[in-house]
ModelCIF file with pLDDT and N, C-alpha, C, O atoms, coordinates in Angstrom:
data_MODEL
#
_entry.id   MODEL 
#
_entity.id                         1 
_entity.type                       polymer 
_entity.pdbx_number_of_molecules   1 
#
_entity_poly.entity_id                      1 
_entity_poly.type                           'polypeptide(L)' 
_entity_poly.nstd_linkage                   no 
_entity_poly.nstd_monomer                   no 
_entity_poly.pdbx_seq_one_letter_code       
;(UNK)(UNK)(UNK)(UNK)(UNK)(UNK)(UNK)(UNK)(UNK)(UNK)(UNK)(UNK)(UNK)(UNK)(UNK)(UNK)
(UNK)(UNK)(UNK)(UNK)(UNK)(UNK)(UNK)(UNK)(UNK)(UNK)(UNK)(UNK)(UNK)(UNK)(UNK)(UNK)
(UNK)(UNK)(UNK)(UNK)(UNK)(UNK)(UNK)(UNK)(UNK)(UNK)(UNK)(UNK)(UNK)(UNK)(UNK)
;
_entity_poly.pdbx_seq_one_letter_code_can   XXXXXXXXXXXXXXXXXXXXXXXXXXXXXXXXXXXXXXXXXXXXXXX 
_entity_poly.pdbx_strand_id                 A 
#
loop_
_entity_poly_seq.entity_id 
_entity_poly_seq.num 
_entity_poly_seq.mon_id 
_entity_poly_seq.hetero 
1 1  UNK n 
1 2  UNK n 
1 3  UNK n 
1 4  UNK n 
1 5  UNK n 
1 6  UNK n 
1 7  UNK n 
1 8  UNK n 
1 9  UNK n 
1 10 UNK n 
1 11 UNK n 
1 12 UNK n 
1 13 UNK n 
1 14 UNK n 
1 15 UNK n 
1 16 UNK n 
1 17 UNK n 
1 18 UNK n 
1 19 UNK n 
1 20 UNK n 
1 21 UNK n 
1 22 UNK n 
1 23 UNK n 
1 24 UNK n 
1 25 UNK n 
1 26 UNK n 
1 27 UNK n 
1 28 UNK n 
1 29 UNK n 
1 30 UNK n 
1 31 UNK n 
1 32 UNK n 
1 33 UNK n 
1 34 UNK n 
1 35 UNK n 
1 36 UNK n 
1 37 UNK n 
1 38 UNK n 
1 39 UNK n 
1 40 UNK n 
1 41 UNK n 
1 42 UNK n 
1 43 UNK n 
1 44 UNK n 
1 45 UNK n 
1 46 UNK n 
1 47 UNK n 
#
_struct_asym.id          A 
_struct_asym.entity_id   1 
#
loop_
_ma_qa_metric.id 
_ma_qa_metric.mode 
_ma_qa_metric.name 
_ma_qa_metric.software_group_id 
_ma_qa_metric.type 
1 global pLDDT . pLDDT 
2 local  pLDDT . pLDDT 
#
_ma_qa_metric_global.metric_id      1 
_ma_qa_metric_global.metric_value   65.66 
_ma_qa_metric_global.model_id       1 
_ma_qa_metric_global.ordinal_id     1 
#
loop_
_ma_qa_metric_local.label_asym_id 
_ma_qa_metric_local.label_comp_id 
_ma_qa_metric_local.label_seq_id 
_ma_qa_metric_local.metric_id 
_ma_qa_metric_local.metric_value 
_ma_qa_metric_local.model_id 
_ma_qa_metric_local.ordinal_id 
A UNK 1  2 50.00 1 1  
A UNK 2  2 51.00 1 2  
A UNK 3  2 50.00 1 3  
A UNK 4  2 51.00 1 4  
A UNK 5  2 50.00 1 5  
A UNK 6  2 50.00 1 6  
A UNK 7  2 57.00 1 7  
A UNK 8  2 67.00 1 8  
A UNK 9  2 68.00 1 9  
A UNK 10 2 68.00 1 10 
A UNK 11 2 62.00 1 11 
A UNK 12 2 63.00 1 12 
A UNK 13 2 65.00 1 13 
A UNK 14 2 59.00 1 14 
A UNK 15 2 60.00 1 15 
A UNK 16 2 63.00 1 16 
A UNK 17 2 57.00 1 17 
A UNK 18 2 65.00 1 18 
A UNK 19 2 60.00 1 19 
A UNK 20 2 57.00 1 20 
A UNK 21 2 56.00 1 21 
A UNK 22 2 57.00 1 22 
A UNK 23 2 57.00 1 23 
A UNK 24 2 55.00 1 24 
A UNK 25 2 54.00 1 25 
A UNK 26 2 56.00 1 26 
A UNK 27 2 52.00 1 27 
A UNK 28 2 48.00 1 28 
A UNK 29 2 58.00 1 29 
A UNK 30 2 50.00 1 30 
A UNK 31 2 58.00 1 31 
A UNK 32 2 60.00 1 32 
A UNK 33 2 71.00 1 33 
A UNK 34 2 63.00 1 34 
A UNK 35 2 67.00 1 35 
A UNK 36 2 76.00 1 36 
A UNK 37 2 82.00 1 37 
A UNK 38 2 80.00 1 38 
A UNK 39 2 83.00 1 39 
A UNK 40 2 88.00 1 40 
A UNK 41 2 90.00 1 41 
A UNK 42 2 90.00 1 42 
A UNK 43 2 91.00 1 43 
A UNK 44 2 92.00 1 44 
A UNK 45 2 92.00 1 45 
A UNK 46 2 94.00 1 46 
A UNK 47 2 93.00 1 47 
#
loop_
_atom_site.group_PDB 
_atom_site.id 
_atom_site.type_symbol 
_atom_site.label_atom_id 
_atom_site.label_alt_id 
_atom_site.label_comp_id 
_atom_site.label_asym_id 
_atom_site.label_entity_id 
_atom_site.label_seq_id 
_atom_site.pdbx_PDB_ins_code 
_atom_site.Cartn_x 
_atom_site.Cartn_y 
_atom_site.Cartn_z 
_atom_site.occupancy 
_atom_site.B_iso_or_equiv 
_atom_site.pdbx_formal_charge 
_atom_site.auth_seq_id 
_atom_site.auth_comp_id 
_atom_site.auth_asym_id 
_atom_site.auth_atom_id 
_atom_site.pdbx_PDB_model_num 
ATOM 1   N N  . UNK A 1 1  ? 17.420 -1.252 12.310 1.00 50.00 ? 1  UNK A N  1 
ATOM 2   C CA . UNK A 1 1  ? 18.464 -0.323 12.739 1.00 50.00 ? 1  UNK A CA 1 
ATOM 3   C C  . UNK A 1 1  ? 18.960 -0.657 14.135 1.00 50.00 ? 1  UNK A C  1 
ATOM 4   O O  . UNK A 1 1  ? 20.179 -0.665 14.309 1.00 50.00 ? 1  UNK A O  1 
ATOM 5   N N  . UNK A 1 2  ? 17.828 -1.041 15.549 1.00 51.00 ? 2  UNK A N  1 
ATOM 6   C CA . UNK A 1 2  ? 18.320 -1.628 16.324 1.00 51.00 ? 2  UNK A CA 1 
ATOM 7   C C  . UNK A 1 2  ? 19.550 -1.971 16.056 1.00 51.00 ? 2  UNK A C  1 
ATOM 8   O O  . UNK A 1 2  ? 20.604 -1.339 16.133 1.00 51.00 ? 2  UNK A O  1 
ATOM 9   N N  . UNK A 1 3  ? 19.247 -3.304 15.655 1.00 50.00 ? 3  UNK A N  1 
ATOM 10  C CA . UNK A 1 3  ? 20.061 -4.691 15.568 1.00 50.00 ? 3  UNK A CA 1 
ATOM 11  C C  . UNK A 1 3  ? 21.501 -4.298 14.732 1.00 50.00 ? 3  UNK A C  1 
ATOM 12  O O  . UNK A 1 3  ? 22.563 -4.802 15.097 1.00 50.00 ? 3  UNK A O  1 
ATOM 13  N N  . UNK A 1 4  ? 21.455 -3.604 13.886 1.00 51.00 ? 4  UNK A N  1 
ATOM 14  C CA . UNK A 1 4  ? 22.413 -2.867 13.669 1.00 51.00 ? 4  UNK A CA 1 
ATOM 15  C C  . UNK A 1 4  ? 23.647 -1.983 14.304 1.00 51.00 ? 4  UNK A C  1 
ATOM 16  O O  . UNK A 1 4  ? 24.837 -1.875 14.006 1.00 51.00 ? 4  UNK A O  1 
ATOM 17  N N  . UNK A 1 5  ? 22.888 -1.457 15.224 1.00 50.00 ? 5  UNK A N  1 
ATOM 18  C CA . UNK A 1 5  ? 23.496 -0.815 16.292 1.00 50.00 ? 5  UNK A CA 1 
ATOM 19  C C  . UNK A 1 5  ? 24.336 -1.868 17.247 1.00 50.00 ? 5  UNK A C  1 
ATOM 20  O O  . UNK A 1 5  ? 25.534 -1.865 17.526 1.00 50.00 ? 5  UNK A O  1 
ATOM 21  N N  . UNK A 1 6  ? 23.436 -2.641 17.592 1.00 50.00 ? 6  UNK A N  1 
ATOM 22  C CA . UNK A 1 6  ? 24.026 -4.006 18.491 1.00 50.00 ? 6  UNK A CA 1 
ATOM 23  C C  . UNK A 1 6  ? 25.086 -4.701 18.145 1.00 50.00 ? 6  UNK A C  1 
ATOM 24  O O  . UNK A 1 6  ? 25.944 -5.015 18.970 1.00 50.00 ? 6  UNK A O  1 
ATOM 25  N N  . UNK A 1 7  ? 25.145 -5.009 16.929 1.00 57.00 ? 7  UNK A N  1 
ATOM 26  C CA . UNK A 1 7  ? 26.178 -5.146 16.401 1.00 57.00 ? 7  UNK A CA 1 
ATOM 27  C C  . UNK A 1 7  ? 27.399 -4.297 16.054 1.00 57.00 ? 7  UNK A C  1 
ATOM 28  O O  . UNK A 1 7  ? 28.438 -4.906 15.801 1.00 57.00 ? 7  UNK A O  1 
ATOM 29  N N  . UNK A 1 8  ? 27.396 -2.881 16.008 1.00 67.00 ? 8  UNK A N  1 
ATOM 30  C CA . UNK A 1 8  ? 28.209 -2.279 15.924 1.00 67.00 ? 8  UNK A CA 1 
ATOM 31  C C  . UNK A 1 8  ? 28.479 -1.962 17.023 1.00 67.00 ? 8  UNK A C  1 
ATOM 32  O O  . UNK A 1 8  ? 29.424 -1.214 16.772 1.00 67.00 ? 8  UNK A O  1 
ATOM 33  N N  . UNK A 1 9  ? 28.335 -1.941 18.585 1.00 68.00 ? 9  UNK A N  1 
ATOM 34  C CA . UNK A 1 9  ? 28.265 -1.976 19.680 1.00 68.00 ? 9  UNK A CA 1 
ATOM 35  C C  . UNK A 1 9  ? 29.722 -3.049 20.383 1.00 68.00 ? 9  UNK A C  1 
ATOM 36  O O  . UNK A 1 9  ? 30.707 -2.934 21.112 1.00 68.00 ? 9  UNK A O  1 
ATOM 37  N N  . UNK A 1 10 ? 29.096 -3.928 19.677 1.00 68.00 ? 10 UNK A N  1 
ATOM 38  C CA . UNK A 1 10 ? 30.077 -5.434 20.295 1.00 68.00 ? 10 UNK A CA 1 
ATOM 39  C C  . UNK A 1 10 ? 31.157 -5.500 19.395 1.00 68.00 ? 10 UNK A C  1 
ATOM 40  O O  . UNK A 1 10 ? 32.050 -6.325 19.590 1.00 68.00 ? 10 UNK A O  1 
ATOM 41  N N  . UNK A 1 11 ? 31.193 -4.547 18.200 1.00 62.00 ? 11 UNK A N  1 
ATOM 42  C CA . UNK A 1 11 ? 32.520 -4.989 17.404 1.00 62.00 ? 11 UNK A CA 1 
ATOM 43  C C  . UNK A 1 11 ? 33.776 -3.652 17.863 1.00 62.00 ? 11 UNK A C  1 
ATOM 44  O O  . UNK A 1 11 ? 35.006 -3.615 17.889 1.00 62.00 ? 11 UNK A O  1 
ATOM 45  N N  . UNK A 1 12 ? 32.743 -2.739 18.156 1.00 63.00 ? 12 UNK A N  1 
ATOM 46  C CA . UNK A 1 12 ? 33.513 -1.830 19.100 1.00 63.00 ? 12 UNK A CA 1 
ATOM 47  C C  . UNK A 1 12 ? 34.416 -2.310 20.263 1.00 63.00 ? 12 UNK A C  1 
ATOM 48  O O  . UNK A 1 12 ? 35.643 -2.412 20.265 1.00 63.00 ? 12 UNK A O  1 
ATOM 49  N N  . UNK A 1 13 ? 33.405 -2.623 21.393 1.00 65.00 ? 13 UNK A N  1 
ATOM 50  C CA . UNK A 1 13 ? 34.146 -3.186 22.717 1.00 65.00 ? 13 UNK A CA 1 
ATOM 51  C C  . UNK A 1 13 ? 34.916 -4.721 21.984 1.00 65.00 ? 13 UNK A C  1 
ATOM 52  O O  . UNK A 1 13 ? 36.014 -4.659 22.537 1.00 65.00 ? 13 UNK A O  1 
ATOM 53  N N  . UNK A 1 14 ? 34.959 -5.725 21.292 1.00 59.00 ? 14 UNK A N  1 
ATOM 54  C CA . UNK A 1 14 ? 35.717 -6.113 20.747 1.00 59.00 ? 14 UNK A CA 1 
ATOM 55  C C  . UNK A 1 14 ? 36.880 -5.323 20.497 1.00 59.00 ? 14 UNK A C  1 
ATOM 56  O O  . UNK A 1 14 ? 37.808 -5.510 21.284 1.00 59.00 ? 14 UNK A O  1 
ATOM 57  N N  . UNK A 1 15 ? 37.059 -4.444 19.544 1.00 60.00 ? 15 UNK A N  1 
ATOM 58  C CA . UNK A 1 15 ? 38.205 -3.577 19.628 1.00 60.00 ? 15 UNK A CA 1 
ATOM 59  C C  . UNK A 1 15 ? 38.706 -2.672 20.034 1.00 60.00 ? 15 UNK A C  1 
ATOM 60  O O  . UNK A 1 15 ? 39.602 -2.087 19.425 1.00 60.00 ? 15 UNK A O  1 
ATOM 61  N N  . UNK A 1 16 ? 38.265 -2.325 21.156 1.00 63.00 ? 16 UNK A N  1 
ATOM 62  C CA . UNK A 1 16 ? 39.021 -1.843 22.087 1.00 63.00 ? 16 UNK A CA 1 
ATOM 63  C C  . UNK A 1 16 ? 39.623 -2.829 23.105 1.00 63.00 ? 16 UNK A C  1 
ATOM 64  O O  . UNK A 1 16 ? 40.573 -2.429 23.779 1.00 63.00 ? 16 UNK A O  1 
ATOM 65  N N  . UNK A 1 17 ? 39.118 -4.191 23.295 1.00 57.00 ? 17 UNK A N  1 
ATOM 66  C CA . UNK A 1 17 ? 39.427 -4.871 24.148 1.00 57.00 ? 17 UNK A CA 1 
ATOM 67  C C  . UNK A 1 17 ? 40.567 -5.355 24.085 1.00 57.00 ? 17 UNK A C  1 
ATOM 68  O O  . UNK A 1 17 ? 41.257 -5.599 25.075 1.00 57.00 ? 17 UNK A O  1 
ATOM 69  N N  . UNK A 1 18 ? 41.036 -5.633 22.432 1.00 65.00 ? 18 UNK A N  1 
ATOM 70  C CA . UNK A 1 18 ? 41.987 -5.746 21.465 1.00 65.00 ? 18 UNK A CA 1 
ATOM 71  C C  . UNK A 1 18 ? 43.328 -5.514 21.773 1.00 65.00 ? 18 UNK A C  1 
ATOM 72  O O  . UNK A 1 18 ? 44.335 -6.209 21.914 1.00 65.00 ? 18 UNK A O  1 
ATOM 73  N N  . UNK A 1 19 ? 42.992 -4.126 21.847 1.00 60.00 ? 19 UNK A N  1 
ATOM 74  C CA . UNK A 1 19 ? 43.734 -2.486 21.547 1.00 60.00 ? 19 UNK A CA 1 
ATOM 75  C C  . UNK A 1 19 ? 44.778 -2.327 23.056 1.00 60.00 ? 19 UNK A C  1 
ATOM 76  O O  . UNK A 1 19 ? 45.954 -2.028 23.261 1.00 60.00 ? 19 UNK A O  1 
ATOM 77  N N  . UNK A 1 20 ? 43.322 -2.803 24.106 1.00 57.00 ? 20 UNK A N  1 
ATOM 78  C CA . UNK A 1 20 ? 43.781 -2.995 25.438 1.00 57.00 ? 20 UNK A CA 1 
ATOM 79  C C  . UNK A 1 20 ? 44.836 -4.031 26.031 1.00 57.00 ? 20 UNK A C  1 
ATOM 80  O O  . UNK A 1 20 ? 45.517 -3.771 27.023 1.00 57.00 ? 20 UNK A O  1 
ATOM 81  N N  . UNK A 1 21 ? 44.909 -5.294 25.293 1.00 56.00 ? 21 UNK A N  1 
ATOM 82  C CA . UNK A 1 21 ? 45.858 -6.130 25.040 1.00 56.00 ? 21 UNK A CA 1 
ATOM 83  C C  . UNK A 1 21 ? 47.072 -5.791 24.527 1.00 56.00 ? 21 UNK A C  1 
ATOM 84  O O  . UNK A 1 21 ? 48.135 -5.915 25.134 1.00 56.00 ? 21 UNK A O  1 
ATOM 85  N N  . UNK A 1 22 ? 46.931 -5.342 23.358 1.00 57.00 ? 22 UNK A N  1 
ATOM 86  C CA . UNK A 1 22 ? 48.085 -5.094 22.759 1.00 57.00 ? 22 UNK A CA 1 
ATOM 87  C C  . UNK A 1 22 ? 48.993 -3.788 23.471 1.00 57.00 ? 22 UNK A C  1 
ATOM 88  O O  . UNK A 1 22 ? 50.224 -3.786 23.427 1.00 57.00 ? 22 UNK A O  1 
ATOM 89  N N  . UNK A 1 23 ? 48.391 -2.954 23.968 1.00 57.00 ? 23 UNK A N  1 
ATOM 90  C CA . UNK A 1 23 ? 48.841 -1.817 24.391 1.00 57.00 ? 23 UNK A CA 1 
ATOM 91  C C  . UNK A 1 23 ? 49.618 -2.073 26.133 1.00 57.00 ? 23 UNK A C  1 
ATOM 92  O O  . UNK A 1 23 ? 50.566 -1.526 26.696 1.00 57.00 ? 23 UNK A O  1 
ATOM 93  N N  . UNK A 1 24 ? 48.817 -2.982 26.472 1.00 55.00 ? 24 UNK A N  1 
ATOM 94  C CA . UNK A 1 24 ? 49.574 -3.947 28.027 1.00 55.00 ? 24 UNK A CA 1 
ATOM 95  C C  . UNK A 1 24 ? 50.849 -4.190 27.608 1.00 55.00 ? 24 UNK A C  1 
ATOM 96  O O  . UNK A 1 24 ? 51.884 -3.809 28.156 1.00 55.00 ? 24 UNK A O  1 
ATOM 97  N N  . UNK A 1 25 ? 50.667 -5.222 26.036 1.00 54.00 ? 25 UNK A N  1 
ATOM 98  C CA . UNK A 1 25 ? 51.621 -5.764 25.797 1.00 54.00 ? 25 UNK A CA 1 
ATOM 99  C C  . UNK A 1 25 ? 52.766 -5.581 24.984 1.00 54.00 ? 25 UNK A C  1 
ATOM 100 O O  . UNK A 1 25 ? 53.568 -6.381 24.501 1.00 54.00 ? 25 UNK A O  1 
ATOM 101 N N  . UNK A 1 26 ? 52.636 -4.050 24.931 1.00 56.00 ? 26 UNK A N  1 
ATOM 102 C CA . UNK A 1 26 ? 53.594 -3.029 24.198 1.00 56.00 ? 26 UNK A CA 1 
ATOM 103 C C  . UNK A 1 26 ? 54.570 -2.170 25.695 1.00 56.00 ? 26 UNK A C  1 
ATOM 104 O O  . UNK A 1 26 ? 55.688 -1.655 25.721 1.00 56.00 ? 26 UNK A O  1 
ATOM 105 N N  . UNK A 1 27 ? 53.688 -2.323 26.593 1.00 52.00 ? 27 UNK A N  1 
ATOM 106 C CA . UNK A 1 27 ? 54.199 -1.729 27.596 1.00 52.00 ? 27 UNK A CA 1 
ATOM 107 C C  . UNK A 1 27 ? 55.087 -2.711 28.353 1.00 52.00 ? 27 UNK A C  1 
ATOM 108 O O  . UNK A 1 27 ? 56.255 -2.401 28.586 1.00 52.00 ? 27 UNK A O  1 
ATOM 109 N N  . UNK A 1 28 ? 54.609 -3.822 28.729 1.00 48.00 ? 28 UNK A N  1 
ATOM 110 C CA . UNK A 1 28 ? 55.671 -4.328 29.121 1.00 48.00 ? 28 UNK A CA 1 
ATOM 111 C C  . UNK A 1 28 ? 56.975 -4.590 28.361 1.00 48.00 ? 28 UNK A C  1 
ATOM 112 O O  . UNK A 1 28 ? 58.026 -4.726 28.987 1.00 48.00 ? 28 UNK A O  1 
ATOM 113 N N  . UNK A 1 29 ? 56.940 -4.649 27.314 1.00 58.00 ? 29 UNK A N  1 
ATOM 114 C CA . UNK A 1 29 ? 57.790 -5.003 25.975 1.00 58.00 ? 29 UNK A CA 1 
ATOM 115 C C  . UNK A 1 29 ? 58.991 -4.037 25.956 1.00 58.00 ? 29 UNK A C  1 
ATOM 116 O O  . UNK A 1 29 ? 60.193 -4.296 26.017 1.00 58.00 ? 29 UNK A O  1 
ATOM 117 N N  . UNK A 1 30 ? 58.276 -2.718 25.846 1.00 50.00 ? 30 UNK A N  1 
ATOM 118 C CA . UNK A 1 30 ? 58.571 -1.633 26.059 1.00 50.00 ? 30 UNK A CA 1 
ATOM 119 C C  . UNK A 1 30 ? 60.002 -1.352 27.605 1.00 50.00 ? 30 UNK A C  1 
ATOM 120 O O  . UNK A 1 30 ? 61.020 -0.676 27.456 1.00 50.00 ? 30 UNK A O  1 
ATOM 121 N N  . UNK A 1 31 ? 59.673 -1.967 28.698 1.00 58.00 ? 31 UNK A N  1 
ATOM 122 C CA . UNK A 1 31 ? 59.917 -1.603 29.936 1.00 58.00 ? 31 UNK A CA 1 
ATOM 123 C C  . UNK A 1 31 ? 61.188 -2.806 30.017 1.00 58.00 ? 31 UNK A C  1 
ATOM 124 O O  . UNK A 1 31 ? 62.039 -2.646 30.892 1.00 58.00 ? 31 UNK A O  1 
ATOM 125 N N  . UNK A 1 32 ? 61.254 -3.555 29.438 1.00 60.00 ? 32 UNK A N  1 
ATOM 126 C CA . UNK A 1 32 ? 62.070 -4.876 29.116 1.00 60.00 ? 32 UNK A CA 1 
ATOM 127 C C  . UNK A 1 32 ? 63.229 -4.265 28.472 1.00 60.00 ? 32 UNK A C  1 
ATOM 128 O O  . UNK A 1 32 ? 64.418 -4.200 28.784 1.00 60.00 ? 32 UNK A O  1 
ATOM 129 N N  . UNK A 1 33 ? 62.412 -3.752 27.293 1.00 71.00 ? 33 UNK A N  1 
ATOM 130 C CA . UNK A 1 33 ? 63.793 -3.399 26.096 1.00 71.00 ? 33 UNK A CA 1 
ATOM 131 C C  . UNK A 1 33 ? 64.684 -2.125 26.587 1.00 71.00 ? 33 UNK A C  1 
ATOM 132 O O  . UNK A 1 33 ? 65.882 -2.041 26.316 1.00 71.00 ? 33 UNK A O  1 
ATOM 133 N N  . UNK A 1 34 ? 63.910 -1.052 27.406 1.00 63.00 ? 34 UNK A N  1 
ATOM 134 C CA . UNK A 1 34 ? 64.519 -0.194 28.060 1.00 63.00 ? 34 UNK A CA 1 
ATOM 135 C C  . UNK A 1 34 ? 65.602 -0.740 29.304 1.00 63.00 ? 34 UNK A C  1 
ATOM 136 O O  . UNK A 1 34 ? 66.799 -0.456 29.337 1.00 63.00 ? 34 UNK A O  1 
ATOM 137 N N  . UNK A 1 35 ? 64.874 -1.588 30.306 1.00 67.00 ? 35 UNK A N  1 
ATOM 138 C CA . UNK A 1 35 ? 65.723 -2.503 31.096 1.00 67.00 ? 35 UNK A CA 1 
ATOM 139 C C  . UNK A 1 35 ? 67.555 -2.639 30.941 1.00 67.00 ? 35 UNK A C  1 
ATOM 140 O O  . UNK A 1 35 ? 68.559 -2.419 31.619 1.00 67.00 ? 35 UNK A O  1 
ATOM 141 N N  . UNK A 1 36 ? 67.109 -3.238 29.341 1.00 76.00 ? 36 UNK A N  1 
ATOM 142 C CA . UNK A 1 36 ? 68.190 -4.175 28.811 1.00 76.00 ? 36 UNK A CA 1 
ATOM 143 C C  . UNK A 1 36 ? 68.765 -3.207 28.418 1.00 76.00 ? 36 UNK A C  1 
ATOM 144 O O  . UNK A 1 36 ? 69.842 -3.338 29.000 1.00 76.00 ? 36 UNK A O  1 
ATOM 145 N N  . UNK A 1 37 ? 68.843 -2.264 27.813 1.00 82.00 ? 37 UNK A N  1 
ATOM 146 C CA . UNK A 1 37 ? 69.504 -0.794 27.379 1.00 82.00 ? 37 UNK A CA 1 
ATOM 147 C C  . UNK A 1 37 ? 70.074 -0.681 28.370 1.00 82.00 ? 37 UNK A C  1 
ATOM 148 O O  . UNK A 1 37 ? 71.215 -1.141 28.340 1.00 82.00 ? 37 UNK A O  1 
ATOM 149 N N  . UNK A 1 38 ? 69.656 -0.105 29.577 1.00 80.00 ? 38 UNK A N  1 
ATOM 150 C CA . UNK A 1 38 ? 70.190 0.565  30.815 1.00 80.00 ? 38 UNK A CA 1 
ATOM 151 C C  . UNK A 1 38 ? 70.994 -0.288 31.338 1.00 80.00 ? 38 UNK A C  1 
ATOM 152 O O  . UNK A 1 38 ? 71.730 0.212  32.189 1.00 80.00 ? 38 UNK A O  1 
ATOM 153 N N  . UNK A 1 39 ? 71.171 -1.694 31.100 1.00 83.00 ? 39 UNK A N  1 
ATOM 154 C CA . UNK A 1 39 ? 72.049 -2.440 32.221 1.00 83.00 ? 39 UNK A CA 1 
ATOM 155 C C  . UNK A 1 39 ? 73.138 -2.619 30.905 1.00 83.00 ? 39 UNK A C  1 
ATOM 156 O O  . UNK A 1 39 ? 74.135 -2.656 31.625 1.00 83.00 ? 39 UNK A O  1 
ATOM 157 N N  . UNK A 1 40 ? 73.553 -2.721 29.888 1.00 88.00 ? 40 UNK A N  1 
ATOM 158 C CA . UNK A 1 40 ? 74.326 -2.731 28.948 1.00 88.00 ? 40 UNK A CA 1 
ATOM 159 C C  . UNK A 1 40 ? 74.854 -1.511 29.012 1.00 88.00 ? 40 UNK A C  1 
ATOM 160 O O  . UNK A 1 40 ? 76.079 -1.520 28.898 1.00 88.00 ? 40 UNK A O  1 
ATOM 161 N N  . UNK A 1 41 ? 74.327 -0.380 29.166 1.00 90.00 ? 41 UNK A N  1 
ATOM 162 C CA . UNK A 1 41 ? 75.359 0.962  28.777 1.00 90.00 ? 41 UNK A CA 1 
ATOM 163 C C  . UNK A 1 41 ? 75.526 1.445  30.385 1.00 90.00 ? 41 UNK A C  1 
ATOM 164 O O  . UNK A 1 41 ? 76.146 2.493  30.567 1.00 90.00 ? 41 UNK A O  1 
ATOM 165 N N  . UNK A 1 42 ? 75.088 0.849  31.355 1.00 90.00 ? 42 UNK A N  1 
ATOM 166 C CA . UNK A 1 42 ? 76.004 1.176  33.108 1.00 90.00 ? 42 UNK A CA 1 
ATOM 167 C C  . UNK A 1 42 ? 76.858 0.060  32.660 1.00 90.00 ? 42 UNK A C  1 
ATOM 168 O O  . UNK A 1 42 ? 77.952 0.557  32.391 1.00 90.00 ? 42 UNK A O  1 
ATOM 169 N N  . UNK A 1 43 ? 76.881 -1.348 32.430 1.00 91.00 ? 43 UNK A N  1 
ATOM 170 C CA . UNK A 1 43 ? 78.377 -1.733 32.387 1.00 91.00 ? 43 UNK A CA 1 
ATOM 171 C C  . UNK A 1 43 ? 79.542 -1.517 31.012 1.00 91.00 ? 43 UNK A C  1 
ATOM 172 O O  . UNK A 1 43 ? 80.661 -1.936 30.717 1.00 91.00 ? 43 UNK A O  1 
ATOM 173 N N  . UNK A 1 44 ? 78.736 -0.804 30.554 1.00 92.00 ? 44 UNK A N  1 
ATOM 174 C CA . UNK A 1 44 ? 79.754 -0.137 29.456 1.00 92.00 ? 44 UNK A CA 1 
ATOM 175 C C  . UNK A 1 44 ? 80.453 1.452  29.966 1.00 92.00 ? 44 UNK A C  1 
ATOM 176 O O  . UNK A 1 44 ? 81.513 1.966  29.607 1.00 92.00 ? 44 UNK A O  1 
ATOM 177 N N  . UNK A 1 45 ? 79.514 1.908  30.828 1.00 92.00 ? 45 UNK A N  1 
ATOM 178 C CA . UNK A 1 45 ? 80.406 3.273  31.446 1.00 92.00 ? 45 UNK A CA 1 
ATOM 179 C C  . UNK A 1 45 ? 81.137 2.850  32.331 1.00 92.00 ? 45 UNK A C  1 
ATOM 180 O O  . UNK A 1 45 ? 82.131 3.545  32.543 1.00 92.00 ? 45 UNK A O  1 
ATOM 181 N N  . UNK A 1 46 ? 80.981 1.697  33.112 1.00 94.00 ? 46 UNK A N  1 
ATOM 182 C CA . UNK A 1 46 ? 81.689 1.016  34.392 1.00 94.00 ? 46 UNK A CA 1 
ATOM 183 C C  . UNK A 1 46 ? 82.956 0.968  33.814 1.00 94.00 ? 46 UNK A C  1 
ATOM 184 O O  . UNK A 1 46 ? 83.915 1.469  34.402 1.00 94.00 ? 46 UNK A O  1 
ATOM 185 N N  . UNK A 1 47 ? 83.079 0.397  32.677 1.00 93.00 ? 47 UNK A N  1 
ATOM 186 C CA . UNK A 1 47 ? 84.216 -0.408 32.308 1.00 93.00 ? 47 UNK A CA 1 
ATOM 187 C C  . UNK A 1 47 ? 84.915 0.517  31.629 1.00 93.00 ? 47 UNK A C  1 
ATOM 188 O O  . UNK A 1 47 ? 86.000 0.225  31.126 1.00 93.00 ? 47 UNK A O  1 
#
């Protein structure tokens, strides 16, 4: 049961470590695509 545990231990922090990646890399993604929104519709009210 130990050893069991140990292993379910490391497949955990494995996925969260994951989770932690992807979620960085949703945010910046995120902050980009908003970016590009905002500078397209100020020179669309400009104009």
């Amino acid at each position: 049961k130990c050893c069991e545990k140990g292993r379910s231990m490391i497949e955990m922090l494995g996925v969260l470590a994951i989770v932690g990646v992807l979620s960085v890399g949703g945010i910046a993604g995120y902050s980009k695509a908003m970016r590009k929104v905002r500078s397209e519709r100020t020179t669309t009210q400009v104009n």
